[in-house]
N, C-alpha and C. Protein backbone atom coordinates (compact mmCIF):
# COMPACT_ATOMS: atom_id res chain seq x y z
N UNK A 1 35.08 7.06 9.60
CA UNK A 1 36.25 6.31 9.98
C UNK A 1 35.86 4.90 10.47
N UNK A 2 34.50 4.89 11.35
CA UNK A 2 34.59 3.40 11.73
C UNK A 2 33.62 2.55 10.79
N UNK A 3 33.00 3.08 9.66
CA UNK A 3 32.52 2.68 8.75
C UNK A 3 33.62 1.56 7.57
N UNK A 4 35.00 2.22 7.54
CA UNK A 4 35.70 1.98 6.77
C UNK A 4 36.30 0.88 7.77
N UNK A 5 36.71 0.42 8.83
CA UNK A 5 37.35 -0.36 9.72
C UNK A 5 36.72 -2.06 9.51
N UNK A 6 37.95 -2.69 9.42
CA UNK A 6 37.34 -4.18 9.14
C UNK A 6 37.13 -4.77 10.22
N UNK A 7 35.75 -5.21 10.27
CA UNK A 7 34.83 -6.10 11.06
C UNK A 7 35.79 -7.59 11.94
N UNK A 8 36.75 -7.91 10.95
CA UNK A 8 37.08 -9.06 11.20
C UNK A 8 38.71 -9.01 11.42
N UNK A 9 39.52 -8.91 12.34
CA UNK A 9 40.93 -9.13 12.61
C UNK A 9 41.84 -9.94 12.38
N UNK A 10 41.13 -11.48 12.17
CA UNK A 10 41.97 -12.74 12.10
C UNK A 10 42.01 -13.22 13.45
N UNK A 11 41.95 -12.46 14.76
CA UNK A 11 42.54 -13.07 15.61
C UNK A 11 41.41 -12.66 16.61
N UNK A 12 40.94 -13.77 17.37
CA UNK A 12 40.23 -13.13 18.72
C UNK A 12 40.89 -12.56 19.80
N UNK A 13 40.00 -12.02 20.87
CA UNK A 13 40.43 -11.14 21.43
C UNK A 13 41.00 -12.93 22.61
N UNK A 14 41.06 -13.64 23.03
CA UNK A 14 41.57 -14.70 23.64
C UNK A 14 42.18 -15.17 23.02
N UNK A 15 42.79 -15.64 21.97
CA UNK A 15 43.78 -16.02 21.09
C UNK A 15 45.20 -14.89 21.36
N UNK A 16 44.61 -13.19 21.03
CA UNK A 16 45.73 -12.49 21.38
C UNK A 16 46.25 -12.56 22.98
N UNK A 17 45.04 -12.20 23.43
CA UNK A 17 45.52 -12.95 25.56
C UNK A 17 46.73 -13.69 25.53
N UNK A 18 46.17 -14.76 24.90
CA UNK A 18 46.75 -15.73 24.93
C UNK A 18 48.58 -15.68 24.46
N UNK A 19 48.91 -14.79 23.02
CA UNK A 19 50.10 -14.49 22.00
C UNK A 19 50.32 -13.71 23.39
N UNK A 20 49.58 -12.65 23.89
CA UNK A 20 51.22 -11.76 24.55
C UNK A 20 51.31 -12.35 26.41
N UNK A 21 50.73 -13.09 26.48
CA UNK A 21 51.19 -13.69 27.69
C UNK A 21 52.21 -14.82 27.31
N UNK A 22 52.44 -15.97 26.45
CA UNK A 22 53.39 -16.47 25.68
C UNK A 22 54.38 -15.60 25.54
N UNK A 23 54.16 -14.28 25.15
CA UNK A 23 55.41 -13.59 24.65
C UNK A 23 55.83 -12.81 26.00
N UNK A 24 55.29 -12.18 26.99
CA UNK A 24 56.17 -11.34 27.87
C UNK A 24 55.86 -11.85 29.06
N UNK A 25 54.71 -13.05 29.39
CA UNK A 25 55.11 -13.43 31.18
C UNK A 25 56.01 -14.18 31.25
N UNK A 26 56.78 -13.89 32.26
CA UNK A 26 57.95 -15.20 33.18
C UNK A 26 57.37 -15.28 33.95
N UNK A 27 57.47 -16.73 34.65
CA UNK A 27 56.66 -17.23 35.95
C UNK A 27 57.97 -17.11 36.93
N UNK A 28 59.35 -17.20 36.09
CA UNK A 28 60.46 -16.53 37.19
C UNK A 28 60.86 -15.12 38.04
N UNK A 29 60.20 -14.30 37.29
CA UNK A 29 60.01 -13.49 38.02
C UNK A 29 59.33 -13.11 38.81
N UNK A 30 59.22 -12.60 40.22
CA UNK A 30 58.67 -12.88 41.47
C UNK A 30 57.74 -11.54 41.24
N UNK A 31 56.54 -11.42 41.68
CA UNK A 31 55.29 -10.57 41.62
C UNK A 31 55.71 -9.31 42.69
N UNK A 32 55.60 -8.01 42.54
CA UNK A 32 55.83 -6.96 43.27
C UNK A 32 54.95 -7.09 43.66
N UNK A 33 55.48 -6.43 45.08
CA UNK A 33 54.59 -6.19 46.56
C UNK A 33 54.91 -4.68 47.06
N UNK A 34 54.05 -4.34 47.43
CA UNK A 34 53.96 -3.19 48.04
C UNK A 34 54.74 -3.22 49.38
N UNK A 35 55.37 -2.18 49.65
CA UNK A 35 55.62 -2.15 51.32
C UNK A 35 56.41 -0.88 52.02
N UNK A 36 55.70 -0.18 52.40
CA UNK A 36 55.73 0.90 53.03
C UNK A 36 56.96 1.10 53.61
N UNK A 37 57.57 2.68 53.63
CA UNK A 37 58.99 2.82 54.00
C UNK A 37 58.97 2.53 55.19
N UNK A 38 60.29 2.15 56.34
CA UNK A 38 60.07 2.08 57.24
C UNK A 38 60.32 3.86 58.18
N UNK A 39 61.06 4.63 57.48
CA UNK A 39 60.80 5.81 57.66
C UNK A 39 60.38 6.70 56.66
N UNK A 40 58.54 7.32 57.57
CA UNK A 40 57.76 7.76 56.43
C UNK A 40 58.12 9.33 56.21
N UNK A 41 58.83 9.73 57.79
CA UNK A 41 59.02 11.20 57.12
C UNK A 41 60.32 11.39 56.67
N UNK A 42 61.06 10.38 56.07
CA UNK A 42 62.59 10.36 55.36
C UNK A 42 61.57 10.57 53.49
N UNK A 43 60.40 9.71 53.74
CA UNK A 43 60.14 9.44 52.69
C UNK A 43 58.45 10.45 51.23
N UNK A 44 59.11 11.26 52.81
CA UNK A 44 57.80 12.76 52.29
C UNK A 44 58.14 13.76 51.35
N UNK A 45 58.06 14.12 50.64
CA UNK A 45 58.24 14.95 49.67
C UNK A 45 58.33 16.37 50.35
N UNK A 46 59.39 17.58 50.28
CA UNK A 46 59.62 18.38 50.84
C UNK A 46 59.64 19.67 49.71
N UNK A 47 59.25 21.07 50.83
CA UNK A 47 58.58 22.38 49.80
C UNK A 47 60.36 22.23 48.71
N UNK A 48 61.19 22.15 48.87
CA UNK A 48 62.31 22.35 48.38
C UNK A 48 62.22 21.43 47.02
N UNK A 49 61.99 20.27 47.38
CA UNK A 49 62.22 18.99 46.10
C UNK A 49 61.06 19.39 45.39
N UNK A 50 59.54 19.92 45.56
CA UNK A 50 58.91 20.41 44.84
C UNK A 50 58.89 21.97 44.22
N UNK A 51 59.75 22.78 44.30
CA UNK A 51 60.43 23.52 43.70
C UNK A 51 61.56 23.05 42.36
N UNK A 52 62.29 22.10 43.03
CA UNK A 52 63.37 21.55 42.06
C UNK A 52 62.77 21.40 40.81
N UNK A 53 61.45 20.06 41.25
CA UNK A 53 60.98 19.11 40.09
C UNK A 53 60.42 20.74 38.94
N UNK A 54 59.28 21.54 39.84
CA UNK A 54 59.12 22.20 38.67
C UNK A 54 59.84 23.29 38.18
N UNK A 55 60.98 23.48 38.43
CA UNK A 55 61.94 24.02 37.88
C UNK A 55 62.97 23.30 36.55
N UNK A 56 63.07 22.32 37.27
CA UNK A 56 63.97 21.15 36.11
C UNK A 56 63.22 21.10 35.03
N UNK A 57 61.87 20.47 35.37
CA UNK A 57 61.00 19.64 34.45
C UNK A 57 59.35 20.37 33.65
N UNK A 58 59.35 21.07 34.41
CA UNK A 58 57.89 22.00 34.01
C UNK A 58 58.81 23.33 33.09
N UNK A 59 58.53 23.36 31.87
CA UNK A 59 59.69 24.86 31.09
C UNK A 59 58.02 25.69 31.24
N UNK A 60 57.97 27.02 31.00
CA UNK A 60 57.03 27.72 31.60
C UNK A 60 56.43 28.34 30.35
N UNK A 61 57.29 27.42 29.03
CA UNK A 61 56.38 28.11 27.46
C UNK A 61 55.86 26.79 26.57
N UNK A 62 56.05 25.77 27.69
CA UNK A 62 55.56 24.38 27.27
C UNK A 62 54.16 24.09 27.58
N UNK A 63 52.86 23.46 27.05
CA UNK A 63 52.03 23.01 27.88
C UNK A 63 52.01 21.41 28.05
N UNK A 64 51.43 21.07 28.95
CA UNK A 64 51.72 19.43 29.19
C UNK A 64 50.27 18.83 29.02
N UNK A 65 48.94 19.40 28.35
CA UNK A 65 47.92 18.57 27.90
C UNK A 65 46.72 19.66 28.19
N UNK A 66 45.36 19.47 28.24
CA UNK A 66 44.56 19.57 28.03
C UNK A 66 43.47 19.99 29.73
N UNK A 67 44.93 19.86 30.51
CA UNK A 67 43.79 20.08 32.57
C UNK A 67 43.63 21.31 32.12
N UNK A 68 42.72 21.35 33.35
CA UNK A 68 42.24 22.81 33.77
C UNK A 68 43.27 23.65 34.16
N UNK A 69 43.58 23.31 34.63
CA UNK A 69 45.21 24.38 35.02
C UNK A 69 46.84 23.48 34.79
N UNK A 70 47.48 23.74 33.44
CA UNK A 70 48.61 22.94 33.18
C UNK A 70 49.64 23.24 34.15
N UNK A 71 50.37 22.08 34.49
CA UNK A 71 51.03 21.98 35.12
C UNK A 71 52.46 22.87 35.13
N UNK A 72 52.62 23.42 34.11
CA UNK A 72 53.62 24.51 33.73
C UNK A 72 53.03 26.10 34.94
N UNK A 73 51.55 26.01 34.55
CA UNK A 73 50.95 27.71 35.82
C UNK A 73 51.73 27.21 37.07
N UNK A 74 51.52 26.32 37.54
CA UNK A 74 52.00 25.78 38.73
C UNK A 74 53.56 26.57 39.16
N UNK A 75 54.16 26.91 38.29
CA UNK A 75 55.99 27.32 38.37
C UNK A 75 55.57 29.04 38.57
N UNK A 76 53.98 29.22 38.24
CA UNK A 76 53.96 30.56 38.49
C UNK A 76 53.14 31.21 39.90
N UNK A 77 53.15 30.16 40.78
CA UNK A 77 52.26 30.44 41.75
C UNK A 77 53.18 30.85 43.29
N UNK A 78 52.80 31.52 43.99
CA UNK A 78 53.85 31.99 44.81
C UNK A 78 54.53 30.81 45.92
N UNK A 79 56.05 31.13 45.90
CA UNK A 79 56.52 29.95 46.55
C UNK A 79 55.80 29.75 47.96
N UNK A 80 55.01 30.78 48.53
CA UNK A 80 54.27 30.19 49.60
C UNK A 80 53.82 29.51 49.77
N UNK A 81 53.08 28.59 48.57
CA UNK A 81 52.30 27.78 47.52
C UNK A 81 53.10 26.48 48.26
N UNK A 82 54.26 26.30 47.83
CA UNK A 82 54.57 24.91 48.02
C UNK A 82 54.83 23.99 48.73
N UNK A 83 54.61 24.50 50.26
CA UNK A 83 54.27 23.81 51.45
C UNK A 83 53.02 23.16 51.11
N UNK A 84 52.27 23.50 50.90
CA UNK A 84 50.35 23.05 50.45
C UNK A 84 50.58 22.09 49.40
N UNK A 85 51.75 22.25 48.52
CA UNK A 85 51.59 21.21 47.22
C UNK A 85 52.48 20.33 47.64
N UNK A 86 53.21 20.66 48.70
CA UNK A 86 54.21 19.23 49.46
C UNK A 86 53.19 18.59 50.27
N UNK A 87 52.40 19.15 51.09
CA UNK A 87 51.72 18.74 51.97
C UNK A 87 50.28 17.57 51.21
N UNK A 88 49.99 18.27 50.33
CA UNK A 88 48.97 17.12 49.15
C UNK A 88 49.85 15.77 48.98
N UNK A 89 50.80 16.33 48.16
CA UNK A 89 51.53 14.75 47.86
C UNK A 89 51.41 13.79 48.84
N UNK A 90 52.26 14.11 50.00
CA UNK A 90 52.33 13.40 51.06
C UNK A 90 51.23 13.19 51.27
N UNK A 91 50.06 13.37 51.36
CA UNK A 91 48.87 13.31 52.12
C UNK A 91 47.90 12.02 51.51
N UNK A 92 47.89 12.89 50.40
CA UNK A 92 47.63 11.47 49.01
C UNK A 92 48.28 10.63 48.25
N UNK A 93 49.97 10.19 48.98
CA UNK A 93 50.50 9.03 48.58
C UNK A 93 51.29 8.44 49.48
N UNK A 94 51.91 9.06 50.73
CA UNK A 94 51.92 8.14 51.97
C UNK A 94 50.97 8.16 53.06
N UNK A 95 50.20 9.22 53.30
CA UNK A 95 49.31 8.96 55.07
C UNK A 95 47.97 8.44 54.69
């Protein structure tokens, strides 16, 4: 396959830089900033809402890729479970 692939594009790799910043930056639009809720435990993920999500969104005859444990097993683990998987989130994306 990369035997057959042409050596030469037409276009350098700074020339294209160059085409899609022309094509999708605005300098009008103002740069996102980060900034922390001002209430963090309004803003914690709770055992309930992590029940919901994998109920809604995880179907349990689907797989979602290639982890070690797909995210679909997860809908099969005992709801005792999901204090510990509320408690991660929070842990590793607000504290």
């Amino acid at each position: 396959m990369l035997r057959t692939a042409k050596p030469n594009t037409g276009i350098t790799a700074q020339e294209f830089a160059k085409f899609n910043e022309d094509l999708y930056y605005d300098t009008a639009i103002p740069t996102d900033k980060f900034k922390l809720p001002e209430n963090l435990e309004a803003a914690k993920v709770t055992p309930e809402e992590v029940q919901t999500i994998l109920e809604q969104h995880y179907p349990a005859n689907k797989s979602t890729g290639l982890s070690k444990m797909p995210t679909q097993c997860i809908k099969w683990l005992s709801k005792q479970v999901l204090p510990t998987i509320a408690e991660f989130l929070n842990k590793s994306a607000i504290e």
